[in-house]
N, C-alpha and C. Protein backbone atom coordinates (compact mmCIF):
# COMPACT_ATOMS: atom_id res chain seq x y z
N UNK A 1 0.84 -1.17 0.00
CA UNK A 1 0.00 0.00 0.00
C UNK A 1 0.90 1.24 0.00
N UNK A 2 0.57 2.49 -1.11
CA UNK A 2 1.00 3.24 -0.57
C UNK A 2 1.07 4.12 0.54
N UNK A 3 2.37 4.96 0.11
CA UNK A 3 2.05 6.26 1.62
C UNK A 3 1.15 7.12 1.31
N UNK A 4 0.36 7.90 2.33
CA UNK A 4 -0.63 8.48 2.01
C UNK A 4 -0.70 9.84 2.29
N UNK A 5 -1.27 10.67 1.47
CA UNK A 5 -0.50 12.19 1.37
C UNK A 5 -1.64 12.88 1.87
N UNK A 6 -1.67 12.83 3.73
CA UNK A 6 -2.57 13.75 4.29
C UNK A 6 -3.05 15.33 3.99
N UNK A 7 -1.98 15.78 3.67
CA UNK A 7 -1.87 16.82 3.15
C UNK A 7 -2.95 17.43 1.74
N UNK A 8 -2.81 16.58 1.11
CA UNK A 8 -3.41 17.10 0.24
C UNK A 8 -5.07 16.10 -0.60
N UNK A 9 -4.87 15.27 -0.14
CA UNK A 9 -6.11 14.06 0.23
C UNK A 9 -6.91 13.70 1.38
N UNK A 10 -8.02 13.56 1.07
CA UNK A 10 -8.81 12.79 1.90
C UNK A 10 -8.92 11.37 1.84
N UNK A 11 -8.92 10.47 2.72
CA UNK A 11 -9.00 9.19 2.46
C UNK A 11 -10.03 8.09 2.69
N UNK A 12 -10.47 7.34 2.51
CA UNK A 12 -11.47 6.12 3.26
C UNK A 12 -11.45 5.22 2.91
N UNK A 13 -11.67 4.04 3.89
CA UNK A 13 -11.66 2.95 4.00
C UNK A 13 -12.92 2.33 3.76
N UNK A 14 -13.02 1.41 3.71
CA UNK A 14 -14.35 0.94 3.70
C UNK A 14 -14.83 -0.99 3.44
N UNK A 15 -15.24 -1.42 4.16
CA UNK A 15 -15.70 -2.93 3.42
C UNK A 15 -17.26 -3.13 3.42
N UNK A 16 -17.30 -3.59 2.11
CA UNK A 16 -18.34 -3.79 1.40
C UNK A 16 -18.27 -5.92 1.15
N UNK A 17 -19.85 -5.83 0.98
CA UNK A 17 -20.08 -7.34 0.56
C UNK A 17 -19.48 -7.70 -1.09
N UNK A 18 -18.87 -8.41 -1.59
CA UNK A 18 -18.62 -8.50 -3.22
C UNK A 18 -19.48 -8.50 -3.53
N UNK A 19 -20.28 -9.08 -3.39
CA UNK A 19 -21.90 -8.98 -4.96
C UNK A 19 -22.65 -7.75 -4.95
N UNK A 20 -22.02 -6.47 -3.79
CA UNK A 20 -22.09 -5.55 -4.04
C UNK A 20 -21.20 -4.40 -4.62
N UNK A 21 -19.92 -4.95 -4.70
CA UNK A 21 -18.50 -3.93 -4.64
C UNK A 21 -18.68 -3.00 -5.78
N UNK A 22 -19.27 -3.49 -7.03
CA UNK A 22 -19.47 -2.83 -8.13
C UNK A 22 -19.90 -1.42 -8.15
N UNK A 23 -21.14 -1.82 -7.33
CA UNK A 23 -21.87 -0.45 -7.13
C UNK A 23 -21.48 0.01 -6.66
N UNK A 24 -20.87 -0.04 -5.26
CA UNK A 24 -20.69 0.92 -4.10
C UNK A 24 -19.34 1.82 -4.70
N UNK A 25 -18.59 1.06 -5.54
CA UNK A 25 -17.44 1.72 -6.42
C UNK A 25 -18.13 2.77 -7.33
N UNK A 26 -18.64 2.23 -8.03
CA UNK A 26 -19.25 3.43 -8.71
C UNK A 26 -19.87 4.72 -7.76
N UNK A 27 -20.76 4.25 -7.14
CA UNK A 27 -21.49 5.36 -6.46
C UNK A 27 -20.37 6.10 -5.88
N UNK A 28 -19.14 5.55 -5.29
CA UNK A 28 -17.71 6.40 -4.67
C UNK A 28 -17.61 7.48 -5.41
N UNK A 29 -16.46 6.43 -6.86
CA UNK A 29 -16.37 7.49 -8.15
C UNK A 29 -17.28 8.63 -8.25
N UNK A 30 -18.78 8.59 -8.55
CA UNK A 30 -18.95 9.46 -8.75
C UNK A 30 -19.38 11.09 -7.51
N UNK A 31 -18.96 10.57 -6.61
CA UNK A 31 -18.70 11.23 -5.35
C UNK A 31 -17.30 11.64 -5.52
N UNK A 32 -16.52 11.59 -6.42
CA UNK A 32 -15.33 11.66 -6.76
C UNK A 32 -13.78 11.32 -6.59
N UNK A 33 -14.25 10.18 -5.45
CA UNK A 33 -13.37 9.20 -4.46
C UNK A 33 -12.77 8.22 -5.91
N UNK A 34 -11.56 8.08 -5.55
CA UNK A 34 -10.66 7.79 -6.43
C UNK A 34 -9.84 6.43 -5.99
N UNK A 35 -10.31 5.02 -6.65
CA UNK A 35 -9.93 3.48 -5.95
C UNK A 35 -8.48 3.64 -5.76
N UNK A 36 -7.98 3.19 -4.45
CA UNK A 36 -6.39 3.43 -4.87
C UNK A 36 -6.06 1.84 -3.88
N UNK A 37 -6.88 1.17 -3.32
CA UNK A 37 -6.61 -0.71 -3.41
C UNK A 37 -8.10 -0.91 -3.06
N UNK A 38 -8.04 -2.67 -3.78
CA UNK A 38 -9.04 -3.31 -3.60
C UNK A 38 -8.32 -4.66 -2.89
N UNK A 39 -8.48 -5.03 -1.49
CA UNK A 39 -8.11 -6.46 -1.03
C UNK A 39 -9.21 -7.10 -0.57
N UNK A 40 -8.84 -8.48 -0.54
CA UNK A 40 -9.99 -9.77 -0.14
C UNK A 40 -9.96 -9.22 1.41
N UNK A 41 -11.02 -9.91 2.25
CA UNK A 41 -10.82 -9.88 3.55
C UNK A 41 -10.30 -11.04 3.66
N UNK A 42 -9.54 -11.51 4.82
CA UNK A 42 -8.54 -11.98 5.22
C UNK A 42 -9.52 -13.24 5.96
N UNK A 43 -10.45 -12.56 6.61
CA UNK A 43 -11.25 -13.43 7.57
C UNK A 43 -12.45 -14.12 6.81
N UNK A 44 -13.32 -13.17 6.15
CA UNK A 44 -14.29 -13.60 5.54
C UNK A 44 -14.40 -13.45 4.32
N UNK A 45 -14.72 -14.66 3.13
CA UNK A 45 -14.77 -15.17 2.30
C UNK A 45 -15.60 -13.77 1.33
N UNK A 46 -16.86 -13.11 1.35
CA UNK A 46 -18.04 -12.98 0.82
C UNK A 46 -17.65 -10.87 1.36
N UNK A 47 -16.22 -10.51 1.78
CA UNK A 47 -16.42 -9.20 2.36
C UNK A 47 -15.16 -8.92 0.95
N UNK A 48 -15.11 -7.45 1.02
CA UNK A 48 -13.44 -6.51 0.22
C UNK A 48 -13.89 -5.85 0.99
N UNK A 49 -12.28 -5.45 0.86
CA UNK A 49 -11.76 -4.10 1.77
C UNK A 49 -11.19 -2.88 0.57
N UNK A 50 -12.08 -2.04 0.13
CA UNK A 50 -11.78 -1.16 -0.23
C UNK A 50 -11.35 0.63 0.04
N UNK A 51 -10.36 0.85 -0.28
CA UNK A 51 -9.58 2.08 -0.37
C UNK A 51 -9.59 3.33 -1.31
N UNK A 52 -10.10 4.58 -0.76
CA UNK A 52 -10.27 5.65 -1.97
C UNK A 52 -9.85 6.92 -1.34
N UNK A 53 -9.39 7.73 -1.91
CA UNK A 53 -8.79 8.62 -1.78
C UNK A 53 -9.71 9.95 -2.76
N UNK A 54 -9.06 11.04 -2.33
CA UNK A 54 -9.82 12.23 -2.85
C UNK A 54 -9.62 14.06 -2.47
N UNK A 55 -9.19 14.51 -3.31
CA UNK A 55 -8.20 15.96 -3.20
C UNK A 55 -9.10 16.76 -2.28
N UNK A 56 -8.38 17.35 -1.21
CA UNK A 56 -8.91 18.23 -0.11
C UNK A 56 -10.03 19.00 -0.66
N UNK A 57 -9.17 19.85 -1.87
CA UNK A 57 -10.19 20.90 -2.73
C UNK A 57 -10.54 20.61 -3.98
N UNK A 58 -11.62 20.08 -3.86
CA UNK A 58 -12.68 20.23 -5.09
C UNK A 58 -14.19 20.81 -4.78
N UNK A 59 -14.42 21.87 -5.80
CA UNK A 59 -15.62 22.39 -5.60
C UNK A 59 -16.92 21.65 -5.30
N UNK A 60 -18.06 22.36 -4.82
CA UNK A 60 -18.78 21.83 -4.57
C UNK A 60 -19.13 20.82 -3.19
N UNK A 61 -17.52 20.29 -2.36
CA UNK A 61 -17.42 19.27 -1.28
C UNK A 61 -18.36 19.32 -0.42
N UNK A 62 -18.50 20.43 0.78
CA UNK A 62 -19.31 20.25 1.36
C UNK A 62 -21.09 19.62 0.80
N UNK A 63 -21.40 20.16 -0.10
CA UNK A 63 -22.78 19.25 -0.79
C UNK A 63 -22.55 17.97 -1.06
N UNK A 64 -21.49 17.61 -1.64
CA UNK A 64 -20.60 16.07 -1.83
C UNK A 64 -20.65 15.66 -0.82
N UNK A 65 -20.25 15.86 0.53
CA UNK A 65 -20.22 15.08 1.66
C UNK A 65 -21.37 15.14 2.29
N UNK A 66 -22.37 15.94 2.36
CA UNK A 66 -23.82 15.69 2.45
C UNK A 66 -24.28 14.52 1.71
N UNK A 67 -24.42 14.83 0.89
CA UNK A 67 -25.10 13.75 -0.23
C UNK A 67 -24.25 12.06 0.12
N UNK A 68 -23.03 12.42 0.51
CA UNK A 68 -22.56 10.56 0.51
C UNK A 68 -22.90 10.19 1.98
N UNK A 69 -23.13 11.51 2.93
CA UNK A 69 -24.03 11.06 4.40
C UNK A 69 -25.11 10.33 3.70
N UNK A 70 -26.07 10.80 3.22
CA UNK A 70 -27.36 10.45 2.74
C UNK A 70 -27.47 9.06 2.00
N UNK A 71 -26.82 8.98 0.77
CA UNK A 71 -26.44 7.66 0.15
C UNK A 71 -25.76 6.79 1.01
N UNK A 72 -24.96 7.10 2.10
CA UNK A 72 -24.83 5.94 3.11
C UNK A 72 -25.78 5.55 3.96
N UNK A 73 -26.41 6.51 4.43
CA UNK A 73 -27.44 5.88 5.38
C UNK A 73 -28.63 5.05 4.67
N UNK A 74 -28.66 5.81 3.45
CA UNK A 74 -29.85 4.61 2.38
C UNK A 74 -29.34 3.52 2.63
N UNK A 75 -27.78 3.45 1.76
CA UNK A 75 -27.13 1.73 1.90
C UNK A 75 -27.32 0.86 2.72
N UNK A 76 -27.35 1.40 4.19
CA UNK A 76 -27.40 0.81 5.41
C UNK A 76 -28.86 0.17 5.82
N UNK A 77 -29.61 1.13 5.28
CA UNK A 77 -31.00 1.28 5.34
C UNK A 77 -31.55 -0.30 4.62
N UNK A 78 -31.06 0.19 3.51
CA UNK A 78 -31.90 -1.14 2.54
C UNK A 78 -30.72 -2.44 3.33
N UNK A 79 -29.67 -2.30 3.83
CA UNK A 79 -29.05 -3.76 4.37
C UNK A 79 -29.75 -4.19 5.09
N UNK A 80 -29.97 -3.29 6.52
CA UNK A 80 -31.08 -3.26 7.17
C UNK A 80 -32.44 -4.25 6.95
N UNK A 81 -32.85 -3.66 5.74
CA UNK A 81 -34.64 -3.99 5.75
C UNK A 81 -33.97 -5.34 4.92
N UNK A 82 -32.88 -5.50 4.51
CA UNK A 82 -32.72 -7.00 3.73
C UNK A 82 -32.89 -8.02 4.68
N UNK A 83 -31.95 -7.96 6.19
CA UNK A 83 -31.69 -8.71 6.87
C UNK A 83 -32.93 -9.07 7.50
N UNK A 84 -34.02 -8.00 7.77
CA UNK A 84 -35.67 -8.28 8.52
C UNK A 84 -36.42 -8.86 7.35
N UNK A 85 -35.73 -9.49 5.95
CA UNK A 85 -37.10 -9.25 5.13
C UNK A 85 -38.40 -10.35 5.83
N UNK A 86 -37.89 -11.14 6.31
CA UNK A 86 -39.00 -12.10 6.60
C UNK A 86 -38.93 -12.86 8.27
N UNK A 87 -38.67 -11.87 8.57
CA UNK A 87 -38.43 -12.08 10.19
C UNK A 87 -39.46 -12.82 10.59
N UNK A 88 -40.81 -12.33 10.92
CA UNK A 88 -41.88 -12.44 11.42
C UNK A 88 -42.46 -13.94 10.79
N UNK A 89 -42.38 -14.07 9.76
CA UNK A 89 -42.40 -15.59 8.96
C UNK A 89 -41.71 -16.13 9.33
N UNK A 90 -40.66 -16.32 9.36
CA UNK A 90 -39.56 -17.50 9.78
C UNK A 90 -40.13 -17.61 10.95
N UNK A 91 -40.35 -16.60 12.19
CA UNK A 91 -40.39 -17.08 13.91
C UNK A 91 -41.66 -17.78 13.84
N UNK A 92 -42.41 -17.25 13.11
CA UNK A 92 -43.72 -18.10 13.07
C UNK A 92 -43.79 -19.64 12.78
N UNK A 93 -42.97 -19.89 11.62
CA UNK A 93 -42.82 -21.11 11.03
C UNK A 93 -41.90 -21.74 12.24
N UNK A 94 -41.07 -21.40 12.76
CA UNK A 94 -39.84 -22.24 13.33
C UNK A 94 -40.85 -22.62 14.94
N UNK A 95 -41.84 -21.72 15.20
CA UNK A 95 -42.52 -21.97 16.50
C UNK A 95 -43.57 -23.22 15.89
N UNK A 96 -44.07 -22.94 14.95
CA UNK A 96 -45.25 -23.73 14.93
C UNK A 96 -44.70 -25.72 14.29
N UNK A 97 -43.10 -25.47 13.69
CA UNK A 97 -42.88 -26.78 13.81
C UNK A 97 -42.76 -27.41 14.83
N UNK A 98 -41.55 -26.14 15.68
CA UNK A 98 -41.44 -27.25 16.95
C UNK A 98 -42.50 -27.80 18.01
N UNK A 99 -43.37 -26.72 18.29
CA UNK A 99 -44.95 -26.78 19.00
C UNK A 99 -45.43 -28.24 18.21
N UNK A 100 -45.75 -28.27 17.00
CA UNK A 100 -46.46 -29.23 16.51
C UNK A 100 -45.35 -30.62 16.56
N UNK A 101 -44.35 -30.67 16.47
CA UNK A 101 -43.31 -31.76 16.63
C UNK A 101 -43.91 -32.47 18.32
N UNK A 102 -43.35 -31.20 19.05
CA UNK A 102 -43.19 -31.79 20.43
C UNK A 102 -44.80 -32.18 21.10
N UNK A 103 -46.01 -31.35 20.38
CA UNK A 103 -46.92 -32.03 20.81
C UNK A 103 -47.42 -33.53 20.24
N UNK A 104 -46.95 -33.55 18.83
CA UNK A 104 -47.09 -34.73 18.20
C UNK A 104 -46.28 -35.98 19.52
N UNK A 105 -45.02 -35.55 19.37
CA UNK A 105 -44.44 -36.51 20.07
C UNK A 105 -45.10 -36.67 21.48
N UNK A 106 -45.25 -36.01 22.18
CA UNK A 106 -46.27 -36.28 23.45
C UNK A 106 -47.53 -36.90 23.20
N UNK A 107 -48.52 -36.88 22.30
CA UNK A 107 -49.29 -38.01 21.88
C UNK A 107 -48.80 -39.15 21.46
N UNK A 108 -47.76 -39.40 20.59
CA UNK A 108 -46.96 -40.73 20.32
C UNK A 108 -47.05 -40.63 21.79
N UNK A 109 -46.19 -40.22 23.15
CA UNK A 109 -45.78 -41.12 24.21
C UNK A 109 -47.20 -41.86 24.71
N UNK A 110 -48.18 -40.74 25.11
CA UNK A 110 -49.50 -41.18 25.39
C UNK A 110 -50.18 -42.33 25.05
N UNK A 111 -50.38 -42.02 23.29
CA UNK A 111 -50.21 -43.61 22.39
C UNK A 111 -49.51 -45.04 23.06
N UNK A 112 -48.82 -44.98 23.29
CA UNK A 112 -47.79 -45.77 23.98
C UNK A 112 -47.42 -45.93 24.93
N UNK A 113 -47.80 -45.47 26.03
CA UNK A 113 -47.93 -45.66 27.29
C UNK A 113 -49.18 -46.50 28.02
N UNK A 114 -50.41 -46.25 26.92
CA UNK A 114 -51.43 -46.64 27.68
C UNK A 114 -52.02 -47.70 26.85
N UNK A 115 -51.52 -47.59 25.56
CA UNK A 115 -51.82 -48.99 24.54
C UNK A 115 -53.48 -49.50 24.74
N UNK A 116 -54.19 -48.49 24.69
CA UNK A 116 -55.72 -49.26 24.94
C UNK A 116 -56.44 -48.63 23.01
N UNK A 117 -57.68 -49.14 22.98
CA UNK A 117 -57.78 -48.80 21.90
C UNK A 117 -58.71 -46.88 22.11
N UNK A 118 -58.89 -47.02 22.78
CA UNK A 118 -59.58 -45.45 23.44
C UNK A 118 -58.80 -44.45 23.02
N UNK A 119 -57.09 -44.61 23.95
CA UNK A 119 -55.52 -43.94 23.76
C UNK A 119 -55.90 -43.82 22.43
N UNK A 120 -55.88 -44.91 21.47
CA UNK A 120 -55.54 -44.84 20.44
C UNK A 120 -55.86 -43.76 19.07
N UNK A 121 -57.80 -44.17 19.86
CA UNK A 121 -58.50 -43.32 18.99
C UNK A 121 -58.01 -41.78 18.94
N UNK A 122 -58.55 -41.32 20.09
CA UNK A 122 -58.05 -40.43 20.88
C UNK A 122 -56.25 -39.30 20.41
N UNK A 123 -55.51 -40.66 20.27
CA UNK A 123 -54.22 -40.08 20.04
C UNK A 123 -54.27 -39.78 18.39
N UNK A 124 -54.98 -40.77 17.75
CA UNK A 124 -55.58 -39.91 16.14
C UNK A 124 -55.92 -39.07 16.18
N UNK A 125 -57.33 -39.23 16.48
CA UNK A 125 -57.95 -37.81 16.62
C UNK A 125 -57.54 -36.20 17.00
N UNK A 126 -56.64 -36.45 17.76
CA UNK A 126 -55.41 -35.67 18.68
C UNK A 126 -54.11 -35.22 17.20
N UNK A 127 -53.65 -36.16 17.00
CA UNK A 127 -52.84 -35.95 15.63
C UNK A 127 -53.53 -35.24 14.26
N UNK A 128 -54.69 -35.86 14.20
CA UNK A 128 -55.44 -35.14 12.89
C UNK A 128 -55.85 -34.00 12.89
N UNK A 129 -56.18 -33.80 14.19
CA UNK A 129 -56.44 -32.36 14.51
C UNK A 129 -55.34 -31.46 14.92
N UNK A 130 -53.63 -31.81 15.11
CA UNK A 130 -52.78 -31.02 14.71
C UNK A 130 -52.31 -31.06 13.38
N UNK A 131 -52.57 -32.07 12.52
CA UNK A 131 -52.29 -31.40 11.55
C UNK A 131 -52.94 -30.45 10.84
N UNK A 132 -54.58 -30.79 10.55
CA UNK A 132 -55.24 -29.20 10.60
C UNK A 132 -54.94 -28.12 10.90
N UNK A 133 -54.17 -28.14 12.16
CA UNK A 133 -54.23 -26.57 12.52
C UNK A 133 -52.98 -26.31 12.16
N UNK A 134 -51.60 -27.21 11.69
CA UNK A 134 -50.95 -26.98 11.20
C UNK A 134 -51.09 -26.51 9.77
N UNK A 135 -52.31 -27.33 8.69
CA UNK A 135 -52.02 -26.54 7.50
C UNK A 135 -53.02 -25.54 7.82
N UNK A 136 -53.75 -25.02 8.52
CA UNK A 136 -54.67 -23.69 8.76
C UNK A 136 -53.15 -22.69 9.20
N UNK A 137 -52.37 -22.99 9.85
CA UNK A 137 -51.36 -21.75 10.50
C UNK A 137 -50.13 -21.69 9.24
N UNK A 138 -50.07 -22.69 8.47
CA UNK A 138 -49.18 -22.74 7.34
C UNK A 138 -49.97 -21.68 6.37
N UNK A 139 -51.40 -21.67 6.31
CA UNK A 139 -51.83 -20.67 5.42
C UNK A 139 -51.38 -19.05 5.93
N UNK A 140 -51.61 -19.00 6.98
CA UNK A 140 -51.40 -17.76 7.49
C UNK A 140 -50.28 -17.26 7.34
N UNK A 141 -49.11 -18.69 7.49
CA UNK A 141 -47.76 -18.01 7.42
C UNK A 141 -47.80 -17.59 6.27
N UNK A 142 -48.52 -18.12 5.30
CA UNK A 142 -47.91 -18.17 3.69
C UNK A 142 -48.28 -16.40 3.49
N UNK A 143 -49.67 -16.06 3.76
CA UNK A 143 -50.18 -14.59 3.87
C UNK A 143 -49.27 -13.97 4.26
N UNK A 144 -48.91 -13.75 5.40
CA UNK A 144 -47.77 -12.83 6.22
C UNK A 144 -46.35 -12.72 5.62
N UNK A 145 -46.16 -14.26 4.65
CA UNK A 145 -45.13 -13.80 4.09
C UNK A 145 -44.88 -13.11 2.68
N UNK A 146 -45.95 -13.55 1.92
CA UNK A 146 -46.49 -12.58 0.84
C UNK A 146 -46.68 -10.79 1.42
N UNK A 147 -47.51 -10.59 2.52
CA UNK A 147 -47.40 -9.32 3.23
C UNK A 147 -46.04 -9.02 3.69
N UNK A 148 -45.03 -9.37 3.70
CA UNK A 148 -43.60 -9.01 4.34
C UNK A 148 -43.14 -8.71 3.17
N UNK A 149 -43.08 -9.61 2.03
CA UNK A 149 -42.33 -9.16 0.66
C UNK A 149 -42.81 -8.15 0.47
N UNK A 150 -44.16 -8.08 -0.35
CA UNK A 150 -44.77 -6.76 -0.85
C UNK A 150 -44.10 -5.31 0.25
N UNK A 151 -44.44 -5.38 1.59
CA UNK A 151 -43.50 -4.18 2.34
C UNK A 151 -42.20 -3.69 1.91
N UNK A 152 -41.29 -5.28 1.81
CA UNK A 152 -39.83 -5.12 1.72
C UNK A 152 -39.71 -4.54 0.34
N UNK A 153 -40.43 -4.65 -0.56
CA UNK A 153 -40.53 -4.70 -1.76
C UNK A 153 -40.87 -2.70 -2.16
N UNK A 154 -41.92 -2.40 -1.17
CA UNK A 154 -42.28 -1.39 -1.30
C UNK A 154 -40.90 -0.36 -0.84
N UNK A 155 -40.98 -1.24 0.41
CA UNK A 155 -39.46 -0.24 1.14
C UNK A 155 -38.39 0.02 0.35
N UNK A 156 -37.73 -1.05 -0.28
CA UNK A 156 -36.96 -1.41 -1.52
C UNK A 156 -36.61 -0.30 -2.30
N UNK A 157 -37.96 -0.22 -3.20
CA UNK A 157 -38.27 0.47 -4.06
C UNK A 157 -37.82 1.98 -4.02
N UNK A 158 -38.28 2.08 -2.49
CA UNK A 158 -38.32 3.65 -2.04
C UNK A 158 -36.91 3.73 -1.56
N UNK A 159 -36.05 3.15 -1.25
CA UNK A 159 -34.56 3.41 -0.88
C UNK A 159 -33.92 3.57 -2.33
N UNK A 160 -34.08 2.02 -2.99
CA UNK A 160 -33.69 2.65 -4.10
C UNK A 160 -33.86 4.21 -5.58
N UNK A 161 -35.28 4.39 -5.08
CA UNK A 161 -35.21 5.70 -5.92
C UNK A 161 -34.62 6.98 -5.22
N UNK A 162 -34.43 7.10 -3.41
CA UNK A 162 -33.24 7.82 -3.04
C UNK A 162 -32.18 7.55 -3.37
N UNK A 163 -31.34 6.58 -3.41
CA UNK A 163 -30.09 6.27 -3.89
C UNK A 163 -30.30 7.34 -5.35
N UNK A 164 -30.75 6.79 -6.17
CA UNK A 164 -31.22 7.10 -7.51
C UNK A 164 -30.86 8.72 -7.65
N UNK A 165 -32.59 9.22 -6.80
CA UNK A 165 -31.76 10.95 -6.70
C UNK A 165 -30.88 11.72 -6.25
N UNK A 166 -30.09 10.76 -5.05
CA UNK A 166 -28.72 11.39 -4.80
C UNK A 166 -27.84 11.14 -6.00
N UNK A 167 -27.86 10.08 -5.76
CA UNK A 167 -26.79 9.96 -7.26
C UNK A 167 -26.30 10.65 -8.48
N UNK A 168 -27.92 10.73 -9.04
CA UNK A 168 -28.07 12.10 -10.07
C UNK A 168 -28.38 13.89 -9.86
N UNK A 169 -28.19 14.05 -8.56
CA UNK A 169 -27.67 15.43 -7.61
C UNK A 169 -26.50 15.18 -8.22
N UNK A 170 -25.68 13.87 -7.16
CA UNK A 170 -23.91 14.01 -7.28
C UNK A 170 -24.05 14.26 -8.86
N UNK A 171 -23.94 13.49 -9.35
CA UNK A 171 -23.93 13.45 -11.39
C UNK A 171 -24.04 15.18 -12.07
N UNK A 172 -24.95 15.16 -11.18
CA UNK A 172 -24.67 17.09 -11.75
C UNK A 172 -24.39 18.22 -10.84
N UNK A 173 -23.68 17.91 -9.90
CA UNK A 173 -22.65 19.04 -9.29
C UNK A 173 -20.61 18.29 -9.89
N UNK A 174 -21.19 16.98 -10.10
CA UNK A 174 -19.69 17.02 -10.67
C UNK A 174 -19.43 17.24 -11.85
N UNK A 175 -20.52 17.23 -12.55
CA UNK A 175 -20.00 17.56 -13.72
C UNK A 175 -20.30 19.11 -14.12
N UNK A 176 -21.09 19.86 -13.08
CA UNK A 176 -20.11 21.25 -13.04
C UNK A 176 -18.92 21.57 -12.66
N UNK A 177 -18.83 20.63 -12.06
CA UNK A 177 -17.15 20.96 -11.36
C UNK A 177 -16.25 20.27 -12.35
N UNK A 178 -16.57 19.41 -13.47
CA UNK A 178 -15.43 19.12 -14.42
C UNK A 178 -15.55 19.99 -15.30
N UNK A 179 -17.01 20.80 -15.45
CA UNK A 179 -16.88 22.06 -16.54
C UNK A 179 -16.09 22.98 -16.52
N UNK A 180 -16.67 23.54 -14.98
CA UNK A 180 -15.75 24.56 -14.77
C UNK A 180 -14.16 24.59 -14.23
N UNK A 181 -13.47 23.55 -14.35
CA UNK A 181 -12.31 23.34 -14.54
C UNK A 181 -11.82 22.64 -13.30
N UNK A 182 -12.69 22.26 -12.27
CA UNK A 182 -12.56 22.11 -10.66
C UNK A 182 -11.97 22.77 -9.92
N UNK A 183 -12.30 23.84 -10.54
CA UNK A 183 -11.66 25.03 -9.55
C UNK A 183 -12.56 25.18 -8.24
N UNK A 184 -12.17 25.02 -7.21
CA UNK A 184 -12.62 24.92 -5.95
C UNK A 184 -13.37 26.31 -5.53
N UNK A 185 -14.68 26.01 -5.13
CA UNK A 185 -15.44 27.74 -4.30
C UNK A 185 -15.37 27.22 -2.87
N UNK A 186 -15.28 26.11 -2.37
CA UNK A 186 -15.17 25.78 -0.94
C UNK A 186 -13.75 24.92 -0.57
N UNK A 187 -13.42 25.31 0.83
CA UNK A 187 -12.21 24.42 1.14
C UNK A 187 -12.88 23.61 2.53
């Protein structure tokens, strides 16, 4: 790596997921951050560690560093709502197997403990009627999880068309600032 010239650069670090690195490079660039290394992470397989740099004075900065506040907190935002997309579904599903497992199995013991034909009926009847309410609560999950996408989906949507208009803000304050020669009005 090189040495790094405080003086007259700004610098940042940063790690990003790979199946995202593309973008988040671009979106840098055009914030006007300039790649100067890309390394694997060391620890985890699926992370880079990327490096950019960027001249103290170029016009326009302070709005530039607004705007990459903003486009970061989107980023974070939509990671965010990725990691919840289906929270509430999964806990549902993961409760209602084990509930229905462990009560199943407590009728098997019942079944089998008392070996009469009564138990028996009884421990059917007992089983048939969890599985009912298992595919009645499987429907529900299925609803709730159709209702979680469509949200995530909506949310989605709406992070991504902020990304979108920051982006094309940045897109046209830099390319006044490559018009006008980057001659700096702010330090």
């Amino acid at each position: 790596m090189q040495e790094r010239d405080y003086q007259n650069f700004d610098y940042l670090d940063i790690i990003v997921k790979k199946i995202s690195q593309t973008e988040i490079e671009n979106a840098y660039s055009s914030f006007l951050w300039e790649k100067i290394y890309n390394n694997d992470d060391k620890r985890y397989k699926d992370v880079v560690n990327l490096g950019f740099r960027r001249p103290h004075t170029i016009k326009n900065k302070n709005r530039l560093q607004l705007l990459e506040v903003y486009y970061q907190c989107a980023i974070n935002e939509k990671a965010q709502l990725k990691i919840k997309k289906h929270s509430k579904s999964k806990g549902q599903t993961t409760r209602t197997i084990l509930f229905s497992a462990i009560f199943l199995l407590g009728v098997g013991v019942f079944i089998y403990l008392l070996k009469t034909l009564f138990s028996i009926i009884l421990g059917s009847l007992l089983s048939l009627g969890i599985i009912c309410g298992v595919l009645i609560k499987a429907r529900k999950i299925r609803k709730l999880f159709i209702n979680e996408n469509s949200v995530y989906l909506e949310k989605s949507n709406r992070i991504d068309n902020e990304i979108s208009k920051i982006l094309t803000e940045v897109s046209l304050l830099t390319e006044k600032t490559a018009y006008n020669g980057g001659e700096n009005e702010e330090v």
